[in-house]
N, C-alpha and C. Protein backbone atom coordinates (compact mmCIF):
# COMPACT_ATOMS: atom_id res chain seq x y z
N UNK A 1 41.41 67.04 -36.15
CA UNK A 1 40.60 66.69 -35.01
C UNK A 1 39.35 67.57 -34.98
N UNK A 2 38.30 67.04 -34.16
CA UNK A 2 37.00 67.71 -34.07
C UNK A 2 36.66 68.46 -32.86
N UNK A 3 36.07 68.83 -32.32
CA UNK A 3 35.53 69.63 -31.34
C UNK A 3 35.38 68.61 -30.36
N UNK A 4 34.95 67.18 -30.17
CA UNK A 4 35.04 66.20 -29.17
C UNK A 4 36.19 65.69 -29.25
N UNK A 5 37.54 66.01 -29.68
CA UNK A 5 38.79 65.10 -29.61
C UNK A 5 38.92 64.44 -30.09
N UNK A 6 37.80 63.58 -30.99
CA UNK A 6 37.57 62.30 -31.58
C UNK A 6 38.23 62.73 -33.22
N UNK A 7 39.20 61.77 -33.66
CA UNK A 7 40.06 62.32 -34.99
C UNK A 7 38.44 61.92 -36.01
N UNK A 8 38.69 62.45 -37.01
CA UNK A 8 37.88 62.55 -37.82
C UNK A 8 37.44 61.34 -39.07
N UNK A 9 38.67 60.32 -38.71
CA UNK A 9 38.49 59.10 -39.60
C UNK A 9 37.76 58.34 -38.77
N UNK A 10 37.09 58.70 -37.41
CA UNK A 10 36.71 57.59 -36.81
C UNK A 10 35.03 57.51 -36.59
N UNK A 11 34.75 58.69 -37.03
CA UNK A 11 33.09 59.53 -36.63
C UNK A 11 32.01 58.74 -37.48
N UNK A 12 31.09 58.36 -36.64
CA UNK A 12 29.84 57.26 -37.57
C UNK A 12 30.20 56.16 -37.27
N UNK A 13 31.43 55.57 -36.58
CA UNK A 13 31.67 54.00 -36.99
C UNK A 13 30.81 53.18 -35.87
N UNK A 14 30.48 53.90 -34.38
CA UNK A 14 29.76 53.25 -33.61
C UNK A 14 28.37 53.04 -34.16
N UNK A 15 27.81 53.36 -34.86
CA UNK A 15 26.53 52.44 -35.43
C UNK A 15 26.63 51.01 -36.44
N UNK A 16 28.08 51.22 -37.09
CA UNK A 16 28.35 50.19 -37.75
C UNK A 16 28.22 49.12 -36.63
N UNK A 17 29.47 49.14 -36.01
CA UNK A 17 29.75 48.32 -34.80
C UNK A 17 28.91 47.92 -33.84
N UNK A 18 28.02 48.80 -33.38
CA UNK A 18 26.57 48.20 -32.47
C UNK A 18 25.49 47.48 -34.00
N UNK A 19 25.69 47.81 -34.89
CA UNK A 19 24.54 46.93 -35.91
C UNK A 19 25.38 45.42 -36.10
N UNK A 20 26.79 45.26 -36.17
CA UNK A 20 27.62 43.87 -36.00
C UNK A 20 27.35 43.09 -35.50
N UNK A 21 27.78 43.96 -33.89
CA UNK A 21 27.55 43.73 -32.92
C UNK A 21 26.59 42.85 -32.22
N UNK A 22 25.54 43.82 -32.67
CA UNK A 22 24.04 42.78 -32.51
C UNK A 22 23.91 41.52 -33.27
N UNK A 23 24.00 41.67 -34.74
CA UNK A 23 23.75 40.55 -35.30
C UNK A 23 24.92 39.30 -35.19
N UNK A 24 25.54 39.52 -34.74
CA UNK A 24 27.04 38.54 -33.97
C UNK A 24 26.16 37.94 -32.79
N UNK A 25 25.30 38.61 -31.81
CA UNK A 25 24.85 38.38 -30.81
C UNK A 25 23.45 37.59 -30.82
N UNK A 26 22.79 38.41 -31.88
CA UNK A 26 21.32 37.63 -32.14
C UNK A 26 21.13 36.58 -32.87
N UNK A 27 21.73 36.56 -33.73
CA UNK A 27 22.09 35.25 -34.79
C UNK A 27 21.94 33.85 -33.84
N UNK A 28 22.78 34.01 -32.87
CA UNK A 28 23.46 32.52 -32.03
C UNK A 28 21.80 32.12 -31.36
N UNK A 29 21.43 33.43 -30.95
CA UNK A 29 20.55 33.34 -29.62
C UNK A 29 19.26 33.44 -30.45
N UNK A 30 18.79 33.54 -31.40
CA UNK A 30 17.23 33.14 -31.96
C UNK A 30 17.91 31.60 -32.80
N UNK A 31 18.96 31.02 -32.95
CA UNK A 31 19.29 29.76 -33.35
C UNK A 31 18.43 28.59 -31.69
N UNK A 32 19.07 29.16 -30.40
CA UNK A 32 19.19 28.33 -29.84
C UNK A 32 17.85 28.42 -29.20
N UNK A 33 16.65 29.83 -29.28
CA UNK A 33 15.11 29.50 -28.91
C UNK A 33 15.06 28.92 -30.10
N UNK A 34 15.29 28.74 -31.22
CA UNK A 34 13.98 27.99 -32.44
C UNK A 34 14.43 26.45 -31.97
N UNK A 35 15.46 26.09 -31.23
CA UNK A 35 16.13 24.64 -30.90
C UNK A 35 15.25 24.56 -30.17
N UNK A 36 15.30 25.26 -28.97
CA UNK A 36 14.37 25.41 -27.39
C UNK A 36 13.03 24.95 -27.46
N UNK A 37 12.31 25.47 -28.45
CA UNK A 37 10.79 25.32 -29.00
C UNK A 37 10.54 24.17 -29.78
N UNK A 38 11.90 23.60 -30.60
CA UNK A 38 11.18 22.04 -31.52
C UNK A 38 11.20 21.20 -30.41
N UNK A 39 12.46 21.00 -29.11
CA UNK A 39 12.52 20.42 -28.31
C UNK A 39 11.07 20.38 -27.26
N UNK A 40 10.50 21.60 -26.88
CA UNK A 40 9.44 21.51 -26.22
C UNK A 40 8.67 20.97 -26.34
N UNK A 41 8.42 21.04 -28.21
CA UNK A 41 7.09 20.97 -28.92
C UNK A 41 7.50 19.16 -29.40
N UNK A 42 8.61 18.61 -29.39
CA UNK A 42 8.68 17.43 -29.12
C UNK A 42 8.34 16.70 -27.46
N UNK A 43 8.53 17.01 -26.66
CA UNK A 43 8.25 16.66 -25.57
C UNK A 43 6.65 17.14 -25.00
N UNK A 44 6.32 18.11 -25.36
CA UNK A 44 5.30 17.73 -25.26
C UNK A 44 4.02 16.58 -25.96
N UNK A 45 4.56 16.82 -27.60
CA UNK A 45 3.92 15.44 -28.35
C UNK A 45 4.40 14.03 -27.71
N UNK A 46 5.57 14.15 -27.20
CA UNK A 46 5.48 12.55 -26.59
C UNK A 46 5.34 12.23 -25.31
N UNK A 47 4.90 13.17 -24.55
CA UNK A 47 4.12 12.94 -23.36
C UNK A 47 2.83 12.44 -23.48
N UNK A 48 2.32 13.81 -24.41
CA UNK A 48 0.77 13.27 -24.88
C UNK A 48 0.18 11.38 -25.66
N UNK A 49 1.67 11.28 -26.39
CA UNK A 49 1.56 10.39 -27.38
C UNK A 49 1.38 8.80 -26.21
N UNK A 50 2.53 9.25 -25.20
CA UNK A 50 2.56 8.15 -23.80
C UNK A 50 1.30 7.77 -23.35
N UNK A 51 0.73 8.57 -22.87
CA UNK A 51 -0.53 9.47 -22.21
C UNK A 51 -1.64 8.36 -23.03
N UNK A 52 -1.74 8.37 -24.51
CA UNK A 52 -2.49 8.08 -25.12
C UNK A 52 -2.48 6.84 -26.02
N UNK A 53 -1.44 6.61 -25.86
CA UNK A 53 -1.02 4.86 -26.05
C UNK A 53 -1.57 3.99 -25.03
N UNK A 54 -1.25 4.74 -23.79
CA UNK A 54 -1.52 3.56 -22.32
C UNK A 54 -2.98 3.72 -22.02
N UNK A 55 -4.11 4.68 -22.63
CA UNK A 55 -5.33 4.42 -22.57
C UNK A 55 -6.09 3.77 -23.49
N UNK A 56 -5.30 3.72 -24.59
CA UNK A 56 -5.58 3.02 -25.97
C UNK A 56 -5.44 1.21 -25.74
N UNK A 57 -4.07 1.27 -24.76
CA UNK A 57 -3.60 -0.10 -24.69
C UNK A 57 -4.49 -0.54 -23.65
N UNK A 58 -5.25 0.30 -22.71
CA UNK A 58 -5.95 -0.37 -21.47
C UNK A 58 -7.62 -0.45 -22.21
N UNK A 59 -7.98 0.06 -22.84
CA UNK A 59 -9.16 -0.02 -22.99
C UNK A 59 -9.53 -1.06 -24.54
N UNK A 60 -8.60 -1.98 -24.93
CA UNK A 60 -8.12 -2.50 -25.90
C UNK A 60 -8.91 -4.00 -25.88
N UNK A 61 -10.11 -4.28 -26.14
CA UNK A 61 -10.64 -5.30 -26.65
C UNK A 61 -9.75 -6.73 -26.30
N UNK A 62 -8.92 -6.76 -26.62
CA UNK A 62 -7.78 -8.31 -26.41
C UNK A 62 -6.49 -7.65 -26.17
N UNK A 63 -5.64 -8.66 -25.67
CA UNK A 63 -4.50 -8.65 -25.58
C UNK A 63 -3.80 -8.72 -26.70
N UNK A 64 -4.26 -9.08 -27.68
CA UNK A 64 -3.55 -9.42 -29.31
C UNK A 64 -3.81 -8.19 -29.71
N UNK A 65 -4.74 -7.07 -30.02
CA UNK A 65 -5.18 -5.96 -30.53
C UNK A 65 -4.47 -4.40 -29.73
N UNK A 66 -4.36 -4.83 -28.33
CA UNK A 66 -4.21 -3.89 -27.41
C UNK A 66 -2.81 -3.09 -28.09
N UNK A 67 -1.63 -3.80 -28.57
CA UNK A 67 -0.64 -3.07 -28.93
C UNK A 67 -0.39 -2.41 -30.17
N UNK A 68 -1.34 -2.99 -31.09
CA UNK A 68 -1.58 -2.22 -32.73
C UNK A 68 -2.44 -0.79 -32.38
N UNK A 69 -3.55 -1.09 -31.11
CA UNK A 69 -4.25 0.03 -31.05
C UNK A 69 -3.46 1.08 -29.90
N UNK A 70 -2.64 0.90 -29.22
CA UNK A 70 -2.09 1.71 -28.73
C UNK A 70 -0.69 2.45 -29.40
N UNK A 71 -0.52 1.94 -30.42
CA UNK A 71 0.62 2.30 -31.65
C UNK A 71 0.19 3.34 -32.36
N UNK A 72 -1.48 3.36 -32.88
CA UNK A 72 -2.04 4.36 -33.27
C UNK A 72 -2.08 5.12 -32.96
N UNK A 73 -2.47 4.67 -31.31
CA UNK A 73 -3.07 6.50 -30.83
C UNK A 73 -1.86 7.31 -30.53
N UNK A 74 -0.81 6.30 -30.13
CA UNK A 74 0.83 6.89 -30.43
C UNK A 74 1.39 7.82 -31.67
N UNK A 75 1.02 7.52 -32.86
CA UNK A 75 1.27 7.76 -34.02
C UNK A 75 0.39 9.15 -34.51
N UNK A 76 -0.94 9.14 -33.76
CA UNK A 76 -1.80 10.09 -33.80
C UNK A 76 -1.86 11.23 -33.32
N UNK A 77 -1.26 10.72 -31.85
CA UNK A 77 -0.59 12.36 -31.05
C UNK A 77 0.79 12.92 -31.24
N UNK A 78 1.76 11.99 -32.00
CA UNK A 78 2.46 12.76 -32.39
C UNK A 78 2.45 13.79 -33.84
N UNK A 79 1.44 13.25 -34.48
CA UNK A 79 1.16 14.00 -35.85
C UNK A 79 0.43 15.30 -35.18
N UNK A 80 -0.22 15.10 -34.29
CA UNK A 80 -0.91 16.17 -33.99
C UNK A 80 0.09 17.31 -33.54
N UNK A 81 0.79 16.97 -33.07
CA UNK A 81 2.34 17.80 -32.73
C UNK A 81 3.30 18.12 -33.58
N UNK A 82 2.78 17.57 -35.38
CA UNK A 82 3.64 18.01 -36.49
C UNK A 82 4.89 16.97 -36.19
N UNK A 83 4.84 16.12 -35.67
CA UNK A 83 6.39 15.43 -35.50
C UNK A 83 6.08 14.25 -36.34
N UNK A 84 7.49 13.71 -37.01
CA UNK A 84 7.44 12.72 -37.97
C UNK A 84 7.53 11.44 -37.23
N UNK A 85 6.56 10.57 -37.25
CA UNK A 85 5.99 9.26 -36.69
C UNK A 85 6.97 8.62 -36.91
N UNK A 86 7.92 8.29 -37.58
CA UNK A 86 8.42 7.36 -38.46
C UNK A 86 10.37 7.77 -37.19
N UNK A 87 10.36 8.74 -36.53
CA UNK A 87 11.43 8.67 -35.47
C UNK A 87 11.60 8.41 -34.26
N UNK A 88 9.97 7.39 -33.32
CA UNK A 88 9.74 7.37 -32.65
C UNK A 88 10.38 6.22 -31.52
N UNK A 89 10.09 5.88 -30.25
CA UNK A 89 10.28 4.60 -29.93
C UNK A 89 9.45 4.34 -29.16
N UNK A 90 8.45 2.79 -29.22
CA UNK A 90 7.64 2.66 -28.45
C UNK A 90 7.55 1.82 -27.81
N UNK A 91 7.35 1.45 -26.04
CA UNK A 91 7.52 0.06 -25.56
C UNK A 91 6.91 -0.12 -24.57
N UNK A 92 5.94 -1.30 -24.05
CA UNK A 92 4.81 -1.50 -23.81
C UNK A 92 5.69 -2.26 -22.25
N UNK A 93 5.25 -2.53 -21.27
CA UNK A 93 5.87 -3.26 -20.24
C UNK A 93 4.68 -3.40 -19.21
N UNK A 94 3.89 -4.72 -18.43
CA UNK A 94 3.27 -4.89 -17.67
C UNK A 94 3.99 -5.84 -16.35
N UNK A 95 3.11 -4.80 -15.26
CA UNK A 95 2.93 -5.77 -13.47
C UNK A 95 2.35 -6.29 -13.03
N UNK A 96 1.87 -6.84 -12.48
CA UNK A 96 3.23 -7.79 -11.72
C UNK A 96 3.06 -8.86 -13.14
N UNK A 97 2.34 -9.03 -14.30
CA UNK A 97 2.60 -10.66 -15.16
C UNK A 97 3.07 -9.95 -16.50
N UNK A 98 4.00 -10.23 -16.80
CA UNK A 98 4.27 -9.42 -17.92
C UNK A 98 3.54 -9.73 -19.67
N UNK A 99 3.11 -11.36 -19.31
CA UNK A 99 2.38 -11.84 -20.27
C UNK A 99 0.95 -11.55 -20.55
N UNK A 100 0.13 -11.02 -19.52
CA UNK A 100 -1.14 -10.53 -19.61
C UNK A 100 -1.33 -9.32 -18.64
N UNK A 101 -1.02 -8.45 -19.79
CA UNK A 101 -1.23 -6.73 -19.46
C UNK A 101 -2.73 -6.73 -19.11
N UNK A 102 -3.71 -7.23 -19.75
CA UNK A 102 -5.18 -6.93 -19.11
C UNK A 102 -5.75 -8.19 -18.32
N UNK A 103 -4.99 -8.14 -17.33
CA UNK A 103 -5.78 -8.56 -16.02
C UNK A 103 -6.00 -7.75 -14.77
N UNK A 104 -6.67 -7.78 -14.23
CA UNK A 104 -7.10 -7.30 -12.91
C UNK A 104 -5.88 -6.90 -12.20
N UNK A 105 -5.56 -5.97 -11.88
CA UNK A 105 -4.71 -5.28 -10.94
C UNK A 105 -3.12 -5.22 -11.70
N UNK A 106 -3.39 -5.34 -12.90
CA UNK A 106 -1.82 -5.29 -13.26
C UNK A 106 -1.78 -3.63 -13.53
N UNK A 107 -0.82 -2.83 -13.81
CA UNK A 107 -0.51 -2.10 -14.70
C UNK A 107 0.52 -1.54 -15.93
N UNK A 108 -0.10 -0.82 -16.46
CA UNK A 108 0.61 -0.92 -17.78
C UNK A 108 1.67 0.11 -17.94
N UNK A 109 2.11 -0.37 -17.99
CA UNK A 109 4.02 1.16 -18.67
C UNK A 109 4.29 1.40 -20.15
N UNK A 110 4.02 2.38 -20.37
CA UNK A 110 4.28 2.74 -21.45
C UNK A 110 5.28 4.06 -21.70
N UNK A 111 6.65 3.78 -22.58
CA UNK A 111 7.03 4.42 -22.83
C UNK A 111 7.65 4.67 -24.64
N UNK A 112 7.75 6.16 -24.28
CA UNK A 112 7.61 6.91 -25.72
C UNK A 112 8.91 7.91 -25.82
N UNK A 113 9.95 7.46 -26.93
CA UNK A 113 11.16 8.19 -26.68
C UNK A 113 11.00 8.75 -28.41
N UNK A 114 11.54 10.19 -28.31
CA UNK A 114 11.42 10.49 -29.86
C UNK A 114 13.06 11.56 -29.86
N UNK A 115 13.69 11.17 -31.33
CA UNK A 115 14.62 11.99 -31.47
C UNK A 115 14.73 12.88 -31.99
N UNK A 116 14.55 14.60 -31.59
CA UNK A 116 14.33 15.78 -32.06
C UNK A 116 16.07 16.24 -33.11
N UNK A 117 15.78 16.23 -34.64
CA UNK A 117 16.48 16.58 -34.77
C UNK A 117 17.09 18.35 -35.21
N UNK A 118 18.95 18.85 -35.02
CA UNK A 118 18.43 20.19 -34.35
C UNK A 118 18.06 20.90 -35.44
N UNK A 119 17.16 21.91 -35.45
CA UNK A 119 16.95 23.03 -36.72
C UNK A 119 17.62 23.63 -37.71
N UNK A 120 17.37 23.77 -39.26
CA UNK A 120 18.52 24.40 -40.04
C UNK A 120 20.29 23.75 -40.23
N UNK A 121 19.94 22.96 -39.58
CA UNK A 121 21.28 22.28 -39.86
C UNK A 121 21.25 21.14 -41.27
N UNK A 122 21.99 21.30 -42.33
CA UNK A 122 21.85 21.16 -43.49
C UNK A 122 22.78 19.54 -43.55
N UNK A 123 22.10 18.66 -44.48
CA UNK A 123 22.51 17.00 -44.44
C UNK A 123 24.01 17.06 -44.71
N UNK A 124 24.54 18.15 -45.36
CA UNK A 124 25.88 18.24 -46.19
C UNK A 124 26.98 18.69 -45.04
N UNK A 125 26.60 18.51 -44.00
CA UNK A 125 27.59 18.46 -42.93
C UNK A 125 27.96 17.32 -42.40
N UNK A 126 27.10 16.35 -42.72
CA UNK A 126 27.47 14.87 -42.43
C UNK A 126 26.04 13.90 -42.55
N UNK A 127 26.49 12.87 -42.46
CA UNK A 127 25.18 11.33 -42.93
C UNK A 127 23.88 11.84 -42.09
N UNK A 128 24.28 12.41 -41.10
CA UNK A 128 23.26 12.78 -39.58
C UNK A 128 23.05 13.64 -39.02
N UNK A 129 21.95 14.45 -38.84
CA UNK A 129 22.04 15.72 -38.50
C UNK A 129 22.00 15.36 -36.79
N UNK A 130 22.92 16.47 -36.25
CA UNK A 130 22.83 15.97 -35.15
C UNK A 130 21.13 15.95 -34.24
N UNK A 131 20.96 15.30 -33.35
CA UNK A 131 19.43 15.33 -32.31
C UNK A 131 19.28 15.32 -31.20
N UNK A 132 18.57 15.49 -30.52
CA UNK A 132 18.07 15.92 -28.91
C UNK A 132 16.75 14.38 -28.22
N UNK A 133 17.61 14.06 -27.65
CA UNK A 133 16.33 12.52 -27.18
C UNK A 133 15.85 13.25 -26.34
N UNK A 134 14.36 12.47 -26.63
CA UNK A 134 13.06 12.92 -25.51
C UNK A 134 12.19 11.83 -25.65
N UNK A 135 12.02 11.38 -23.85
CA UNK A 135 11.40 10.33 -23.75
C UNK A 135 10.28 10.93 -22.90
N UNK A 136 8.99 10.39 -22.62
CA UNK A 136 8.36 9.83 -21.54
C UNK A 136 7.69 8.69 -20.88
N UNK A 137 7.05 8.31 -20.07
CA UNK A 137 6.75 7.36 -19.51
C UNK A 137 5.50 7.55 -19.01
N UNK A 138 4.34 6.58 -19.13
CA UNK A 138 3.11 6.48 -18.28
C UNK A 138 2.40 5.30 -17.95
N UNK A 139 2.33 5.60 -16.83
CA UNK A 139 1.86 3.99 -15.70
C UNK A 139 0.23 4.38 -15.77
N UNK A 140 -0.71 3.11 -16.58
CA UNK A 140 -1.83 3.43 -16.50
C UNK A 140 -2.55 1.71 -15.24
N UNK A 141 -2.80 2.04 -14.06
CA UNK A 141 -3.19 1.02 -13.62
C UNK A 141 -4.45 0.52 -14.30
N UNK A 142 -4.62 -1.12 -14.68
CA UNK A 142 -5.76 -1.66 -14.93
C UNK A 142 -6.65 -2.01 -13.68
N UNK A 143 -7.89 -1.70 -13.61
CA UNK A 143 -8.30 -1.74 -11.90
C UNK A 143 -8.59 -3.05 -11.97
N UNK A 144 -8.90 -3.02 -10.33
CA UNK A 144 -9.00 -4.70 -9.65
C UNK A 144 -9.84 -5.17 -9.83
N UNK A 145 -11.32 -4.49 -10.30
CA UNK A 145 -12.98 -5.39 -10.55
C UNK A 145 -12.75 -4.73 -11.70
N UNK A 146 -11.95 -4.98 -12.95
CA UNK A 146 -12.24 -5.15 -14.48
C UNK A 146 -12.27 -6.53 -14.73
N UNK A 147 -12.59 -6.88 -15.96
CA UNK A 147 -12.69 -7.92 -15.96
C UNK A 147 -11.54 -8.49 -17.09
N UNK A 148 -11.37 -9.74 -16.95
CA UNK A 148 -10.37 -10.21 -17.23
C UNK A 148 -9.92 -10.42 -18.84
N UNK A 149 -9.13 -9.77 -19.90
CA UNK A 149 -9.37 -9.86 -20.90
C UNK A 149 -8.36 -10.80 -21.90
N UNK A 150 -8.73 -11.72 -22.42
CA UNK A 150 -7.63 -12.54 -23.35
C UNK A 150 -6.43 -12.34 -23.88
């Protein structure tokens, strides 16, 4: 025995154990901010992407053109956000006529759902890595003295 009581096979081991310790602890918890942050950084690209579909789709030359060009600007804000275009969902919905989104007083709904899938998780755990859905939604009214478009 030592001068603190403590037997002598046991002296030094609390730094092992707090260095474990920690990395037992930190490991989990910088896994679940780098999750925290693709998720953000997905939701915020498809807010924006919403955002910018339904001004794309309102300011859209025809009714035939309005949904190719609001697909773009969809496709555009999510690249800008580093997110892969190709996992998105996009769907166009008008009020009160659902057949002519650009008339006078209708407005337009647009929504934008994307599936964040989670970080570091490797294909060889199964067909699918698991993912995190994130949608949004934006109501762009077409005003009442626009004029009426085909």
């Amino acid at each position: 025995m030592s001068r603190g009581g403590a037997p002598r096979g046991e002296r030094g081991t609390a730094l092992v154990e707090v260095t474990w310790l920690a990395l037992l602890l930190l490991v989990p918890l910088l896994y679940i901010v780098l999750a925290v942050f693709e998720v953000q950084r997905a939701a915020f690209g498809v807010s924006g992407a919403a955002r910018a579909a339904g001004r794309a789709y309102a300011v859209a030359p025809s009714e035939s053109v309005a949904p190719g060009q609001a697909t773009a600007a969809a496709v555009l804000a999510l690249q800008d956000q580093s997110l892969d275009p190709g996992r998105e969902t996009l769907g166009f919905r008008c009020e009160p006529d659902p057949r002519n989104c650009l008339a006078p007083g209708s407005v337009i709904t647009v929504t934008v759902g994307y599936s964040v899938p989670l970080p570091l998780l490797p294909t060889a755990l199964g067909g699918q890595t698991p993912s995190i859905a994130v949608d949004a939604v934006h109501r762009v009214p077409y005003g009442t003295f626009r004029e009426d478009r085909p």
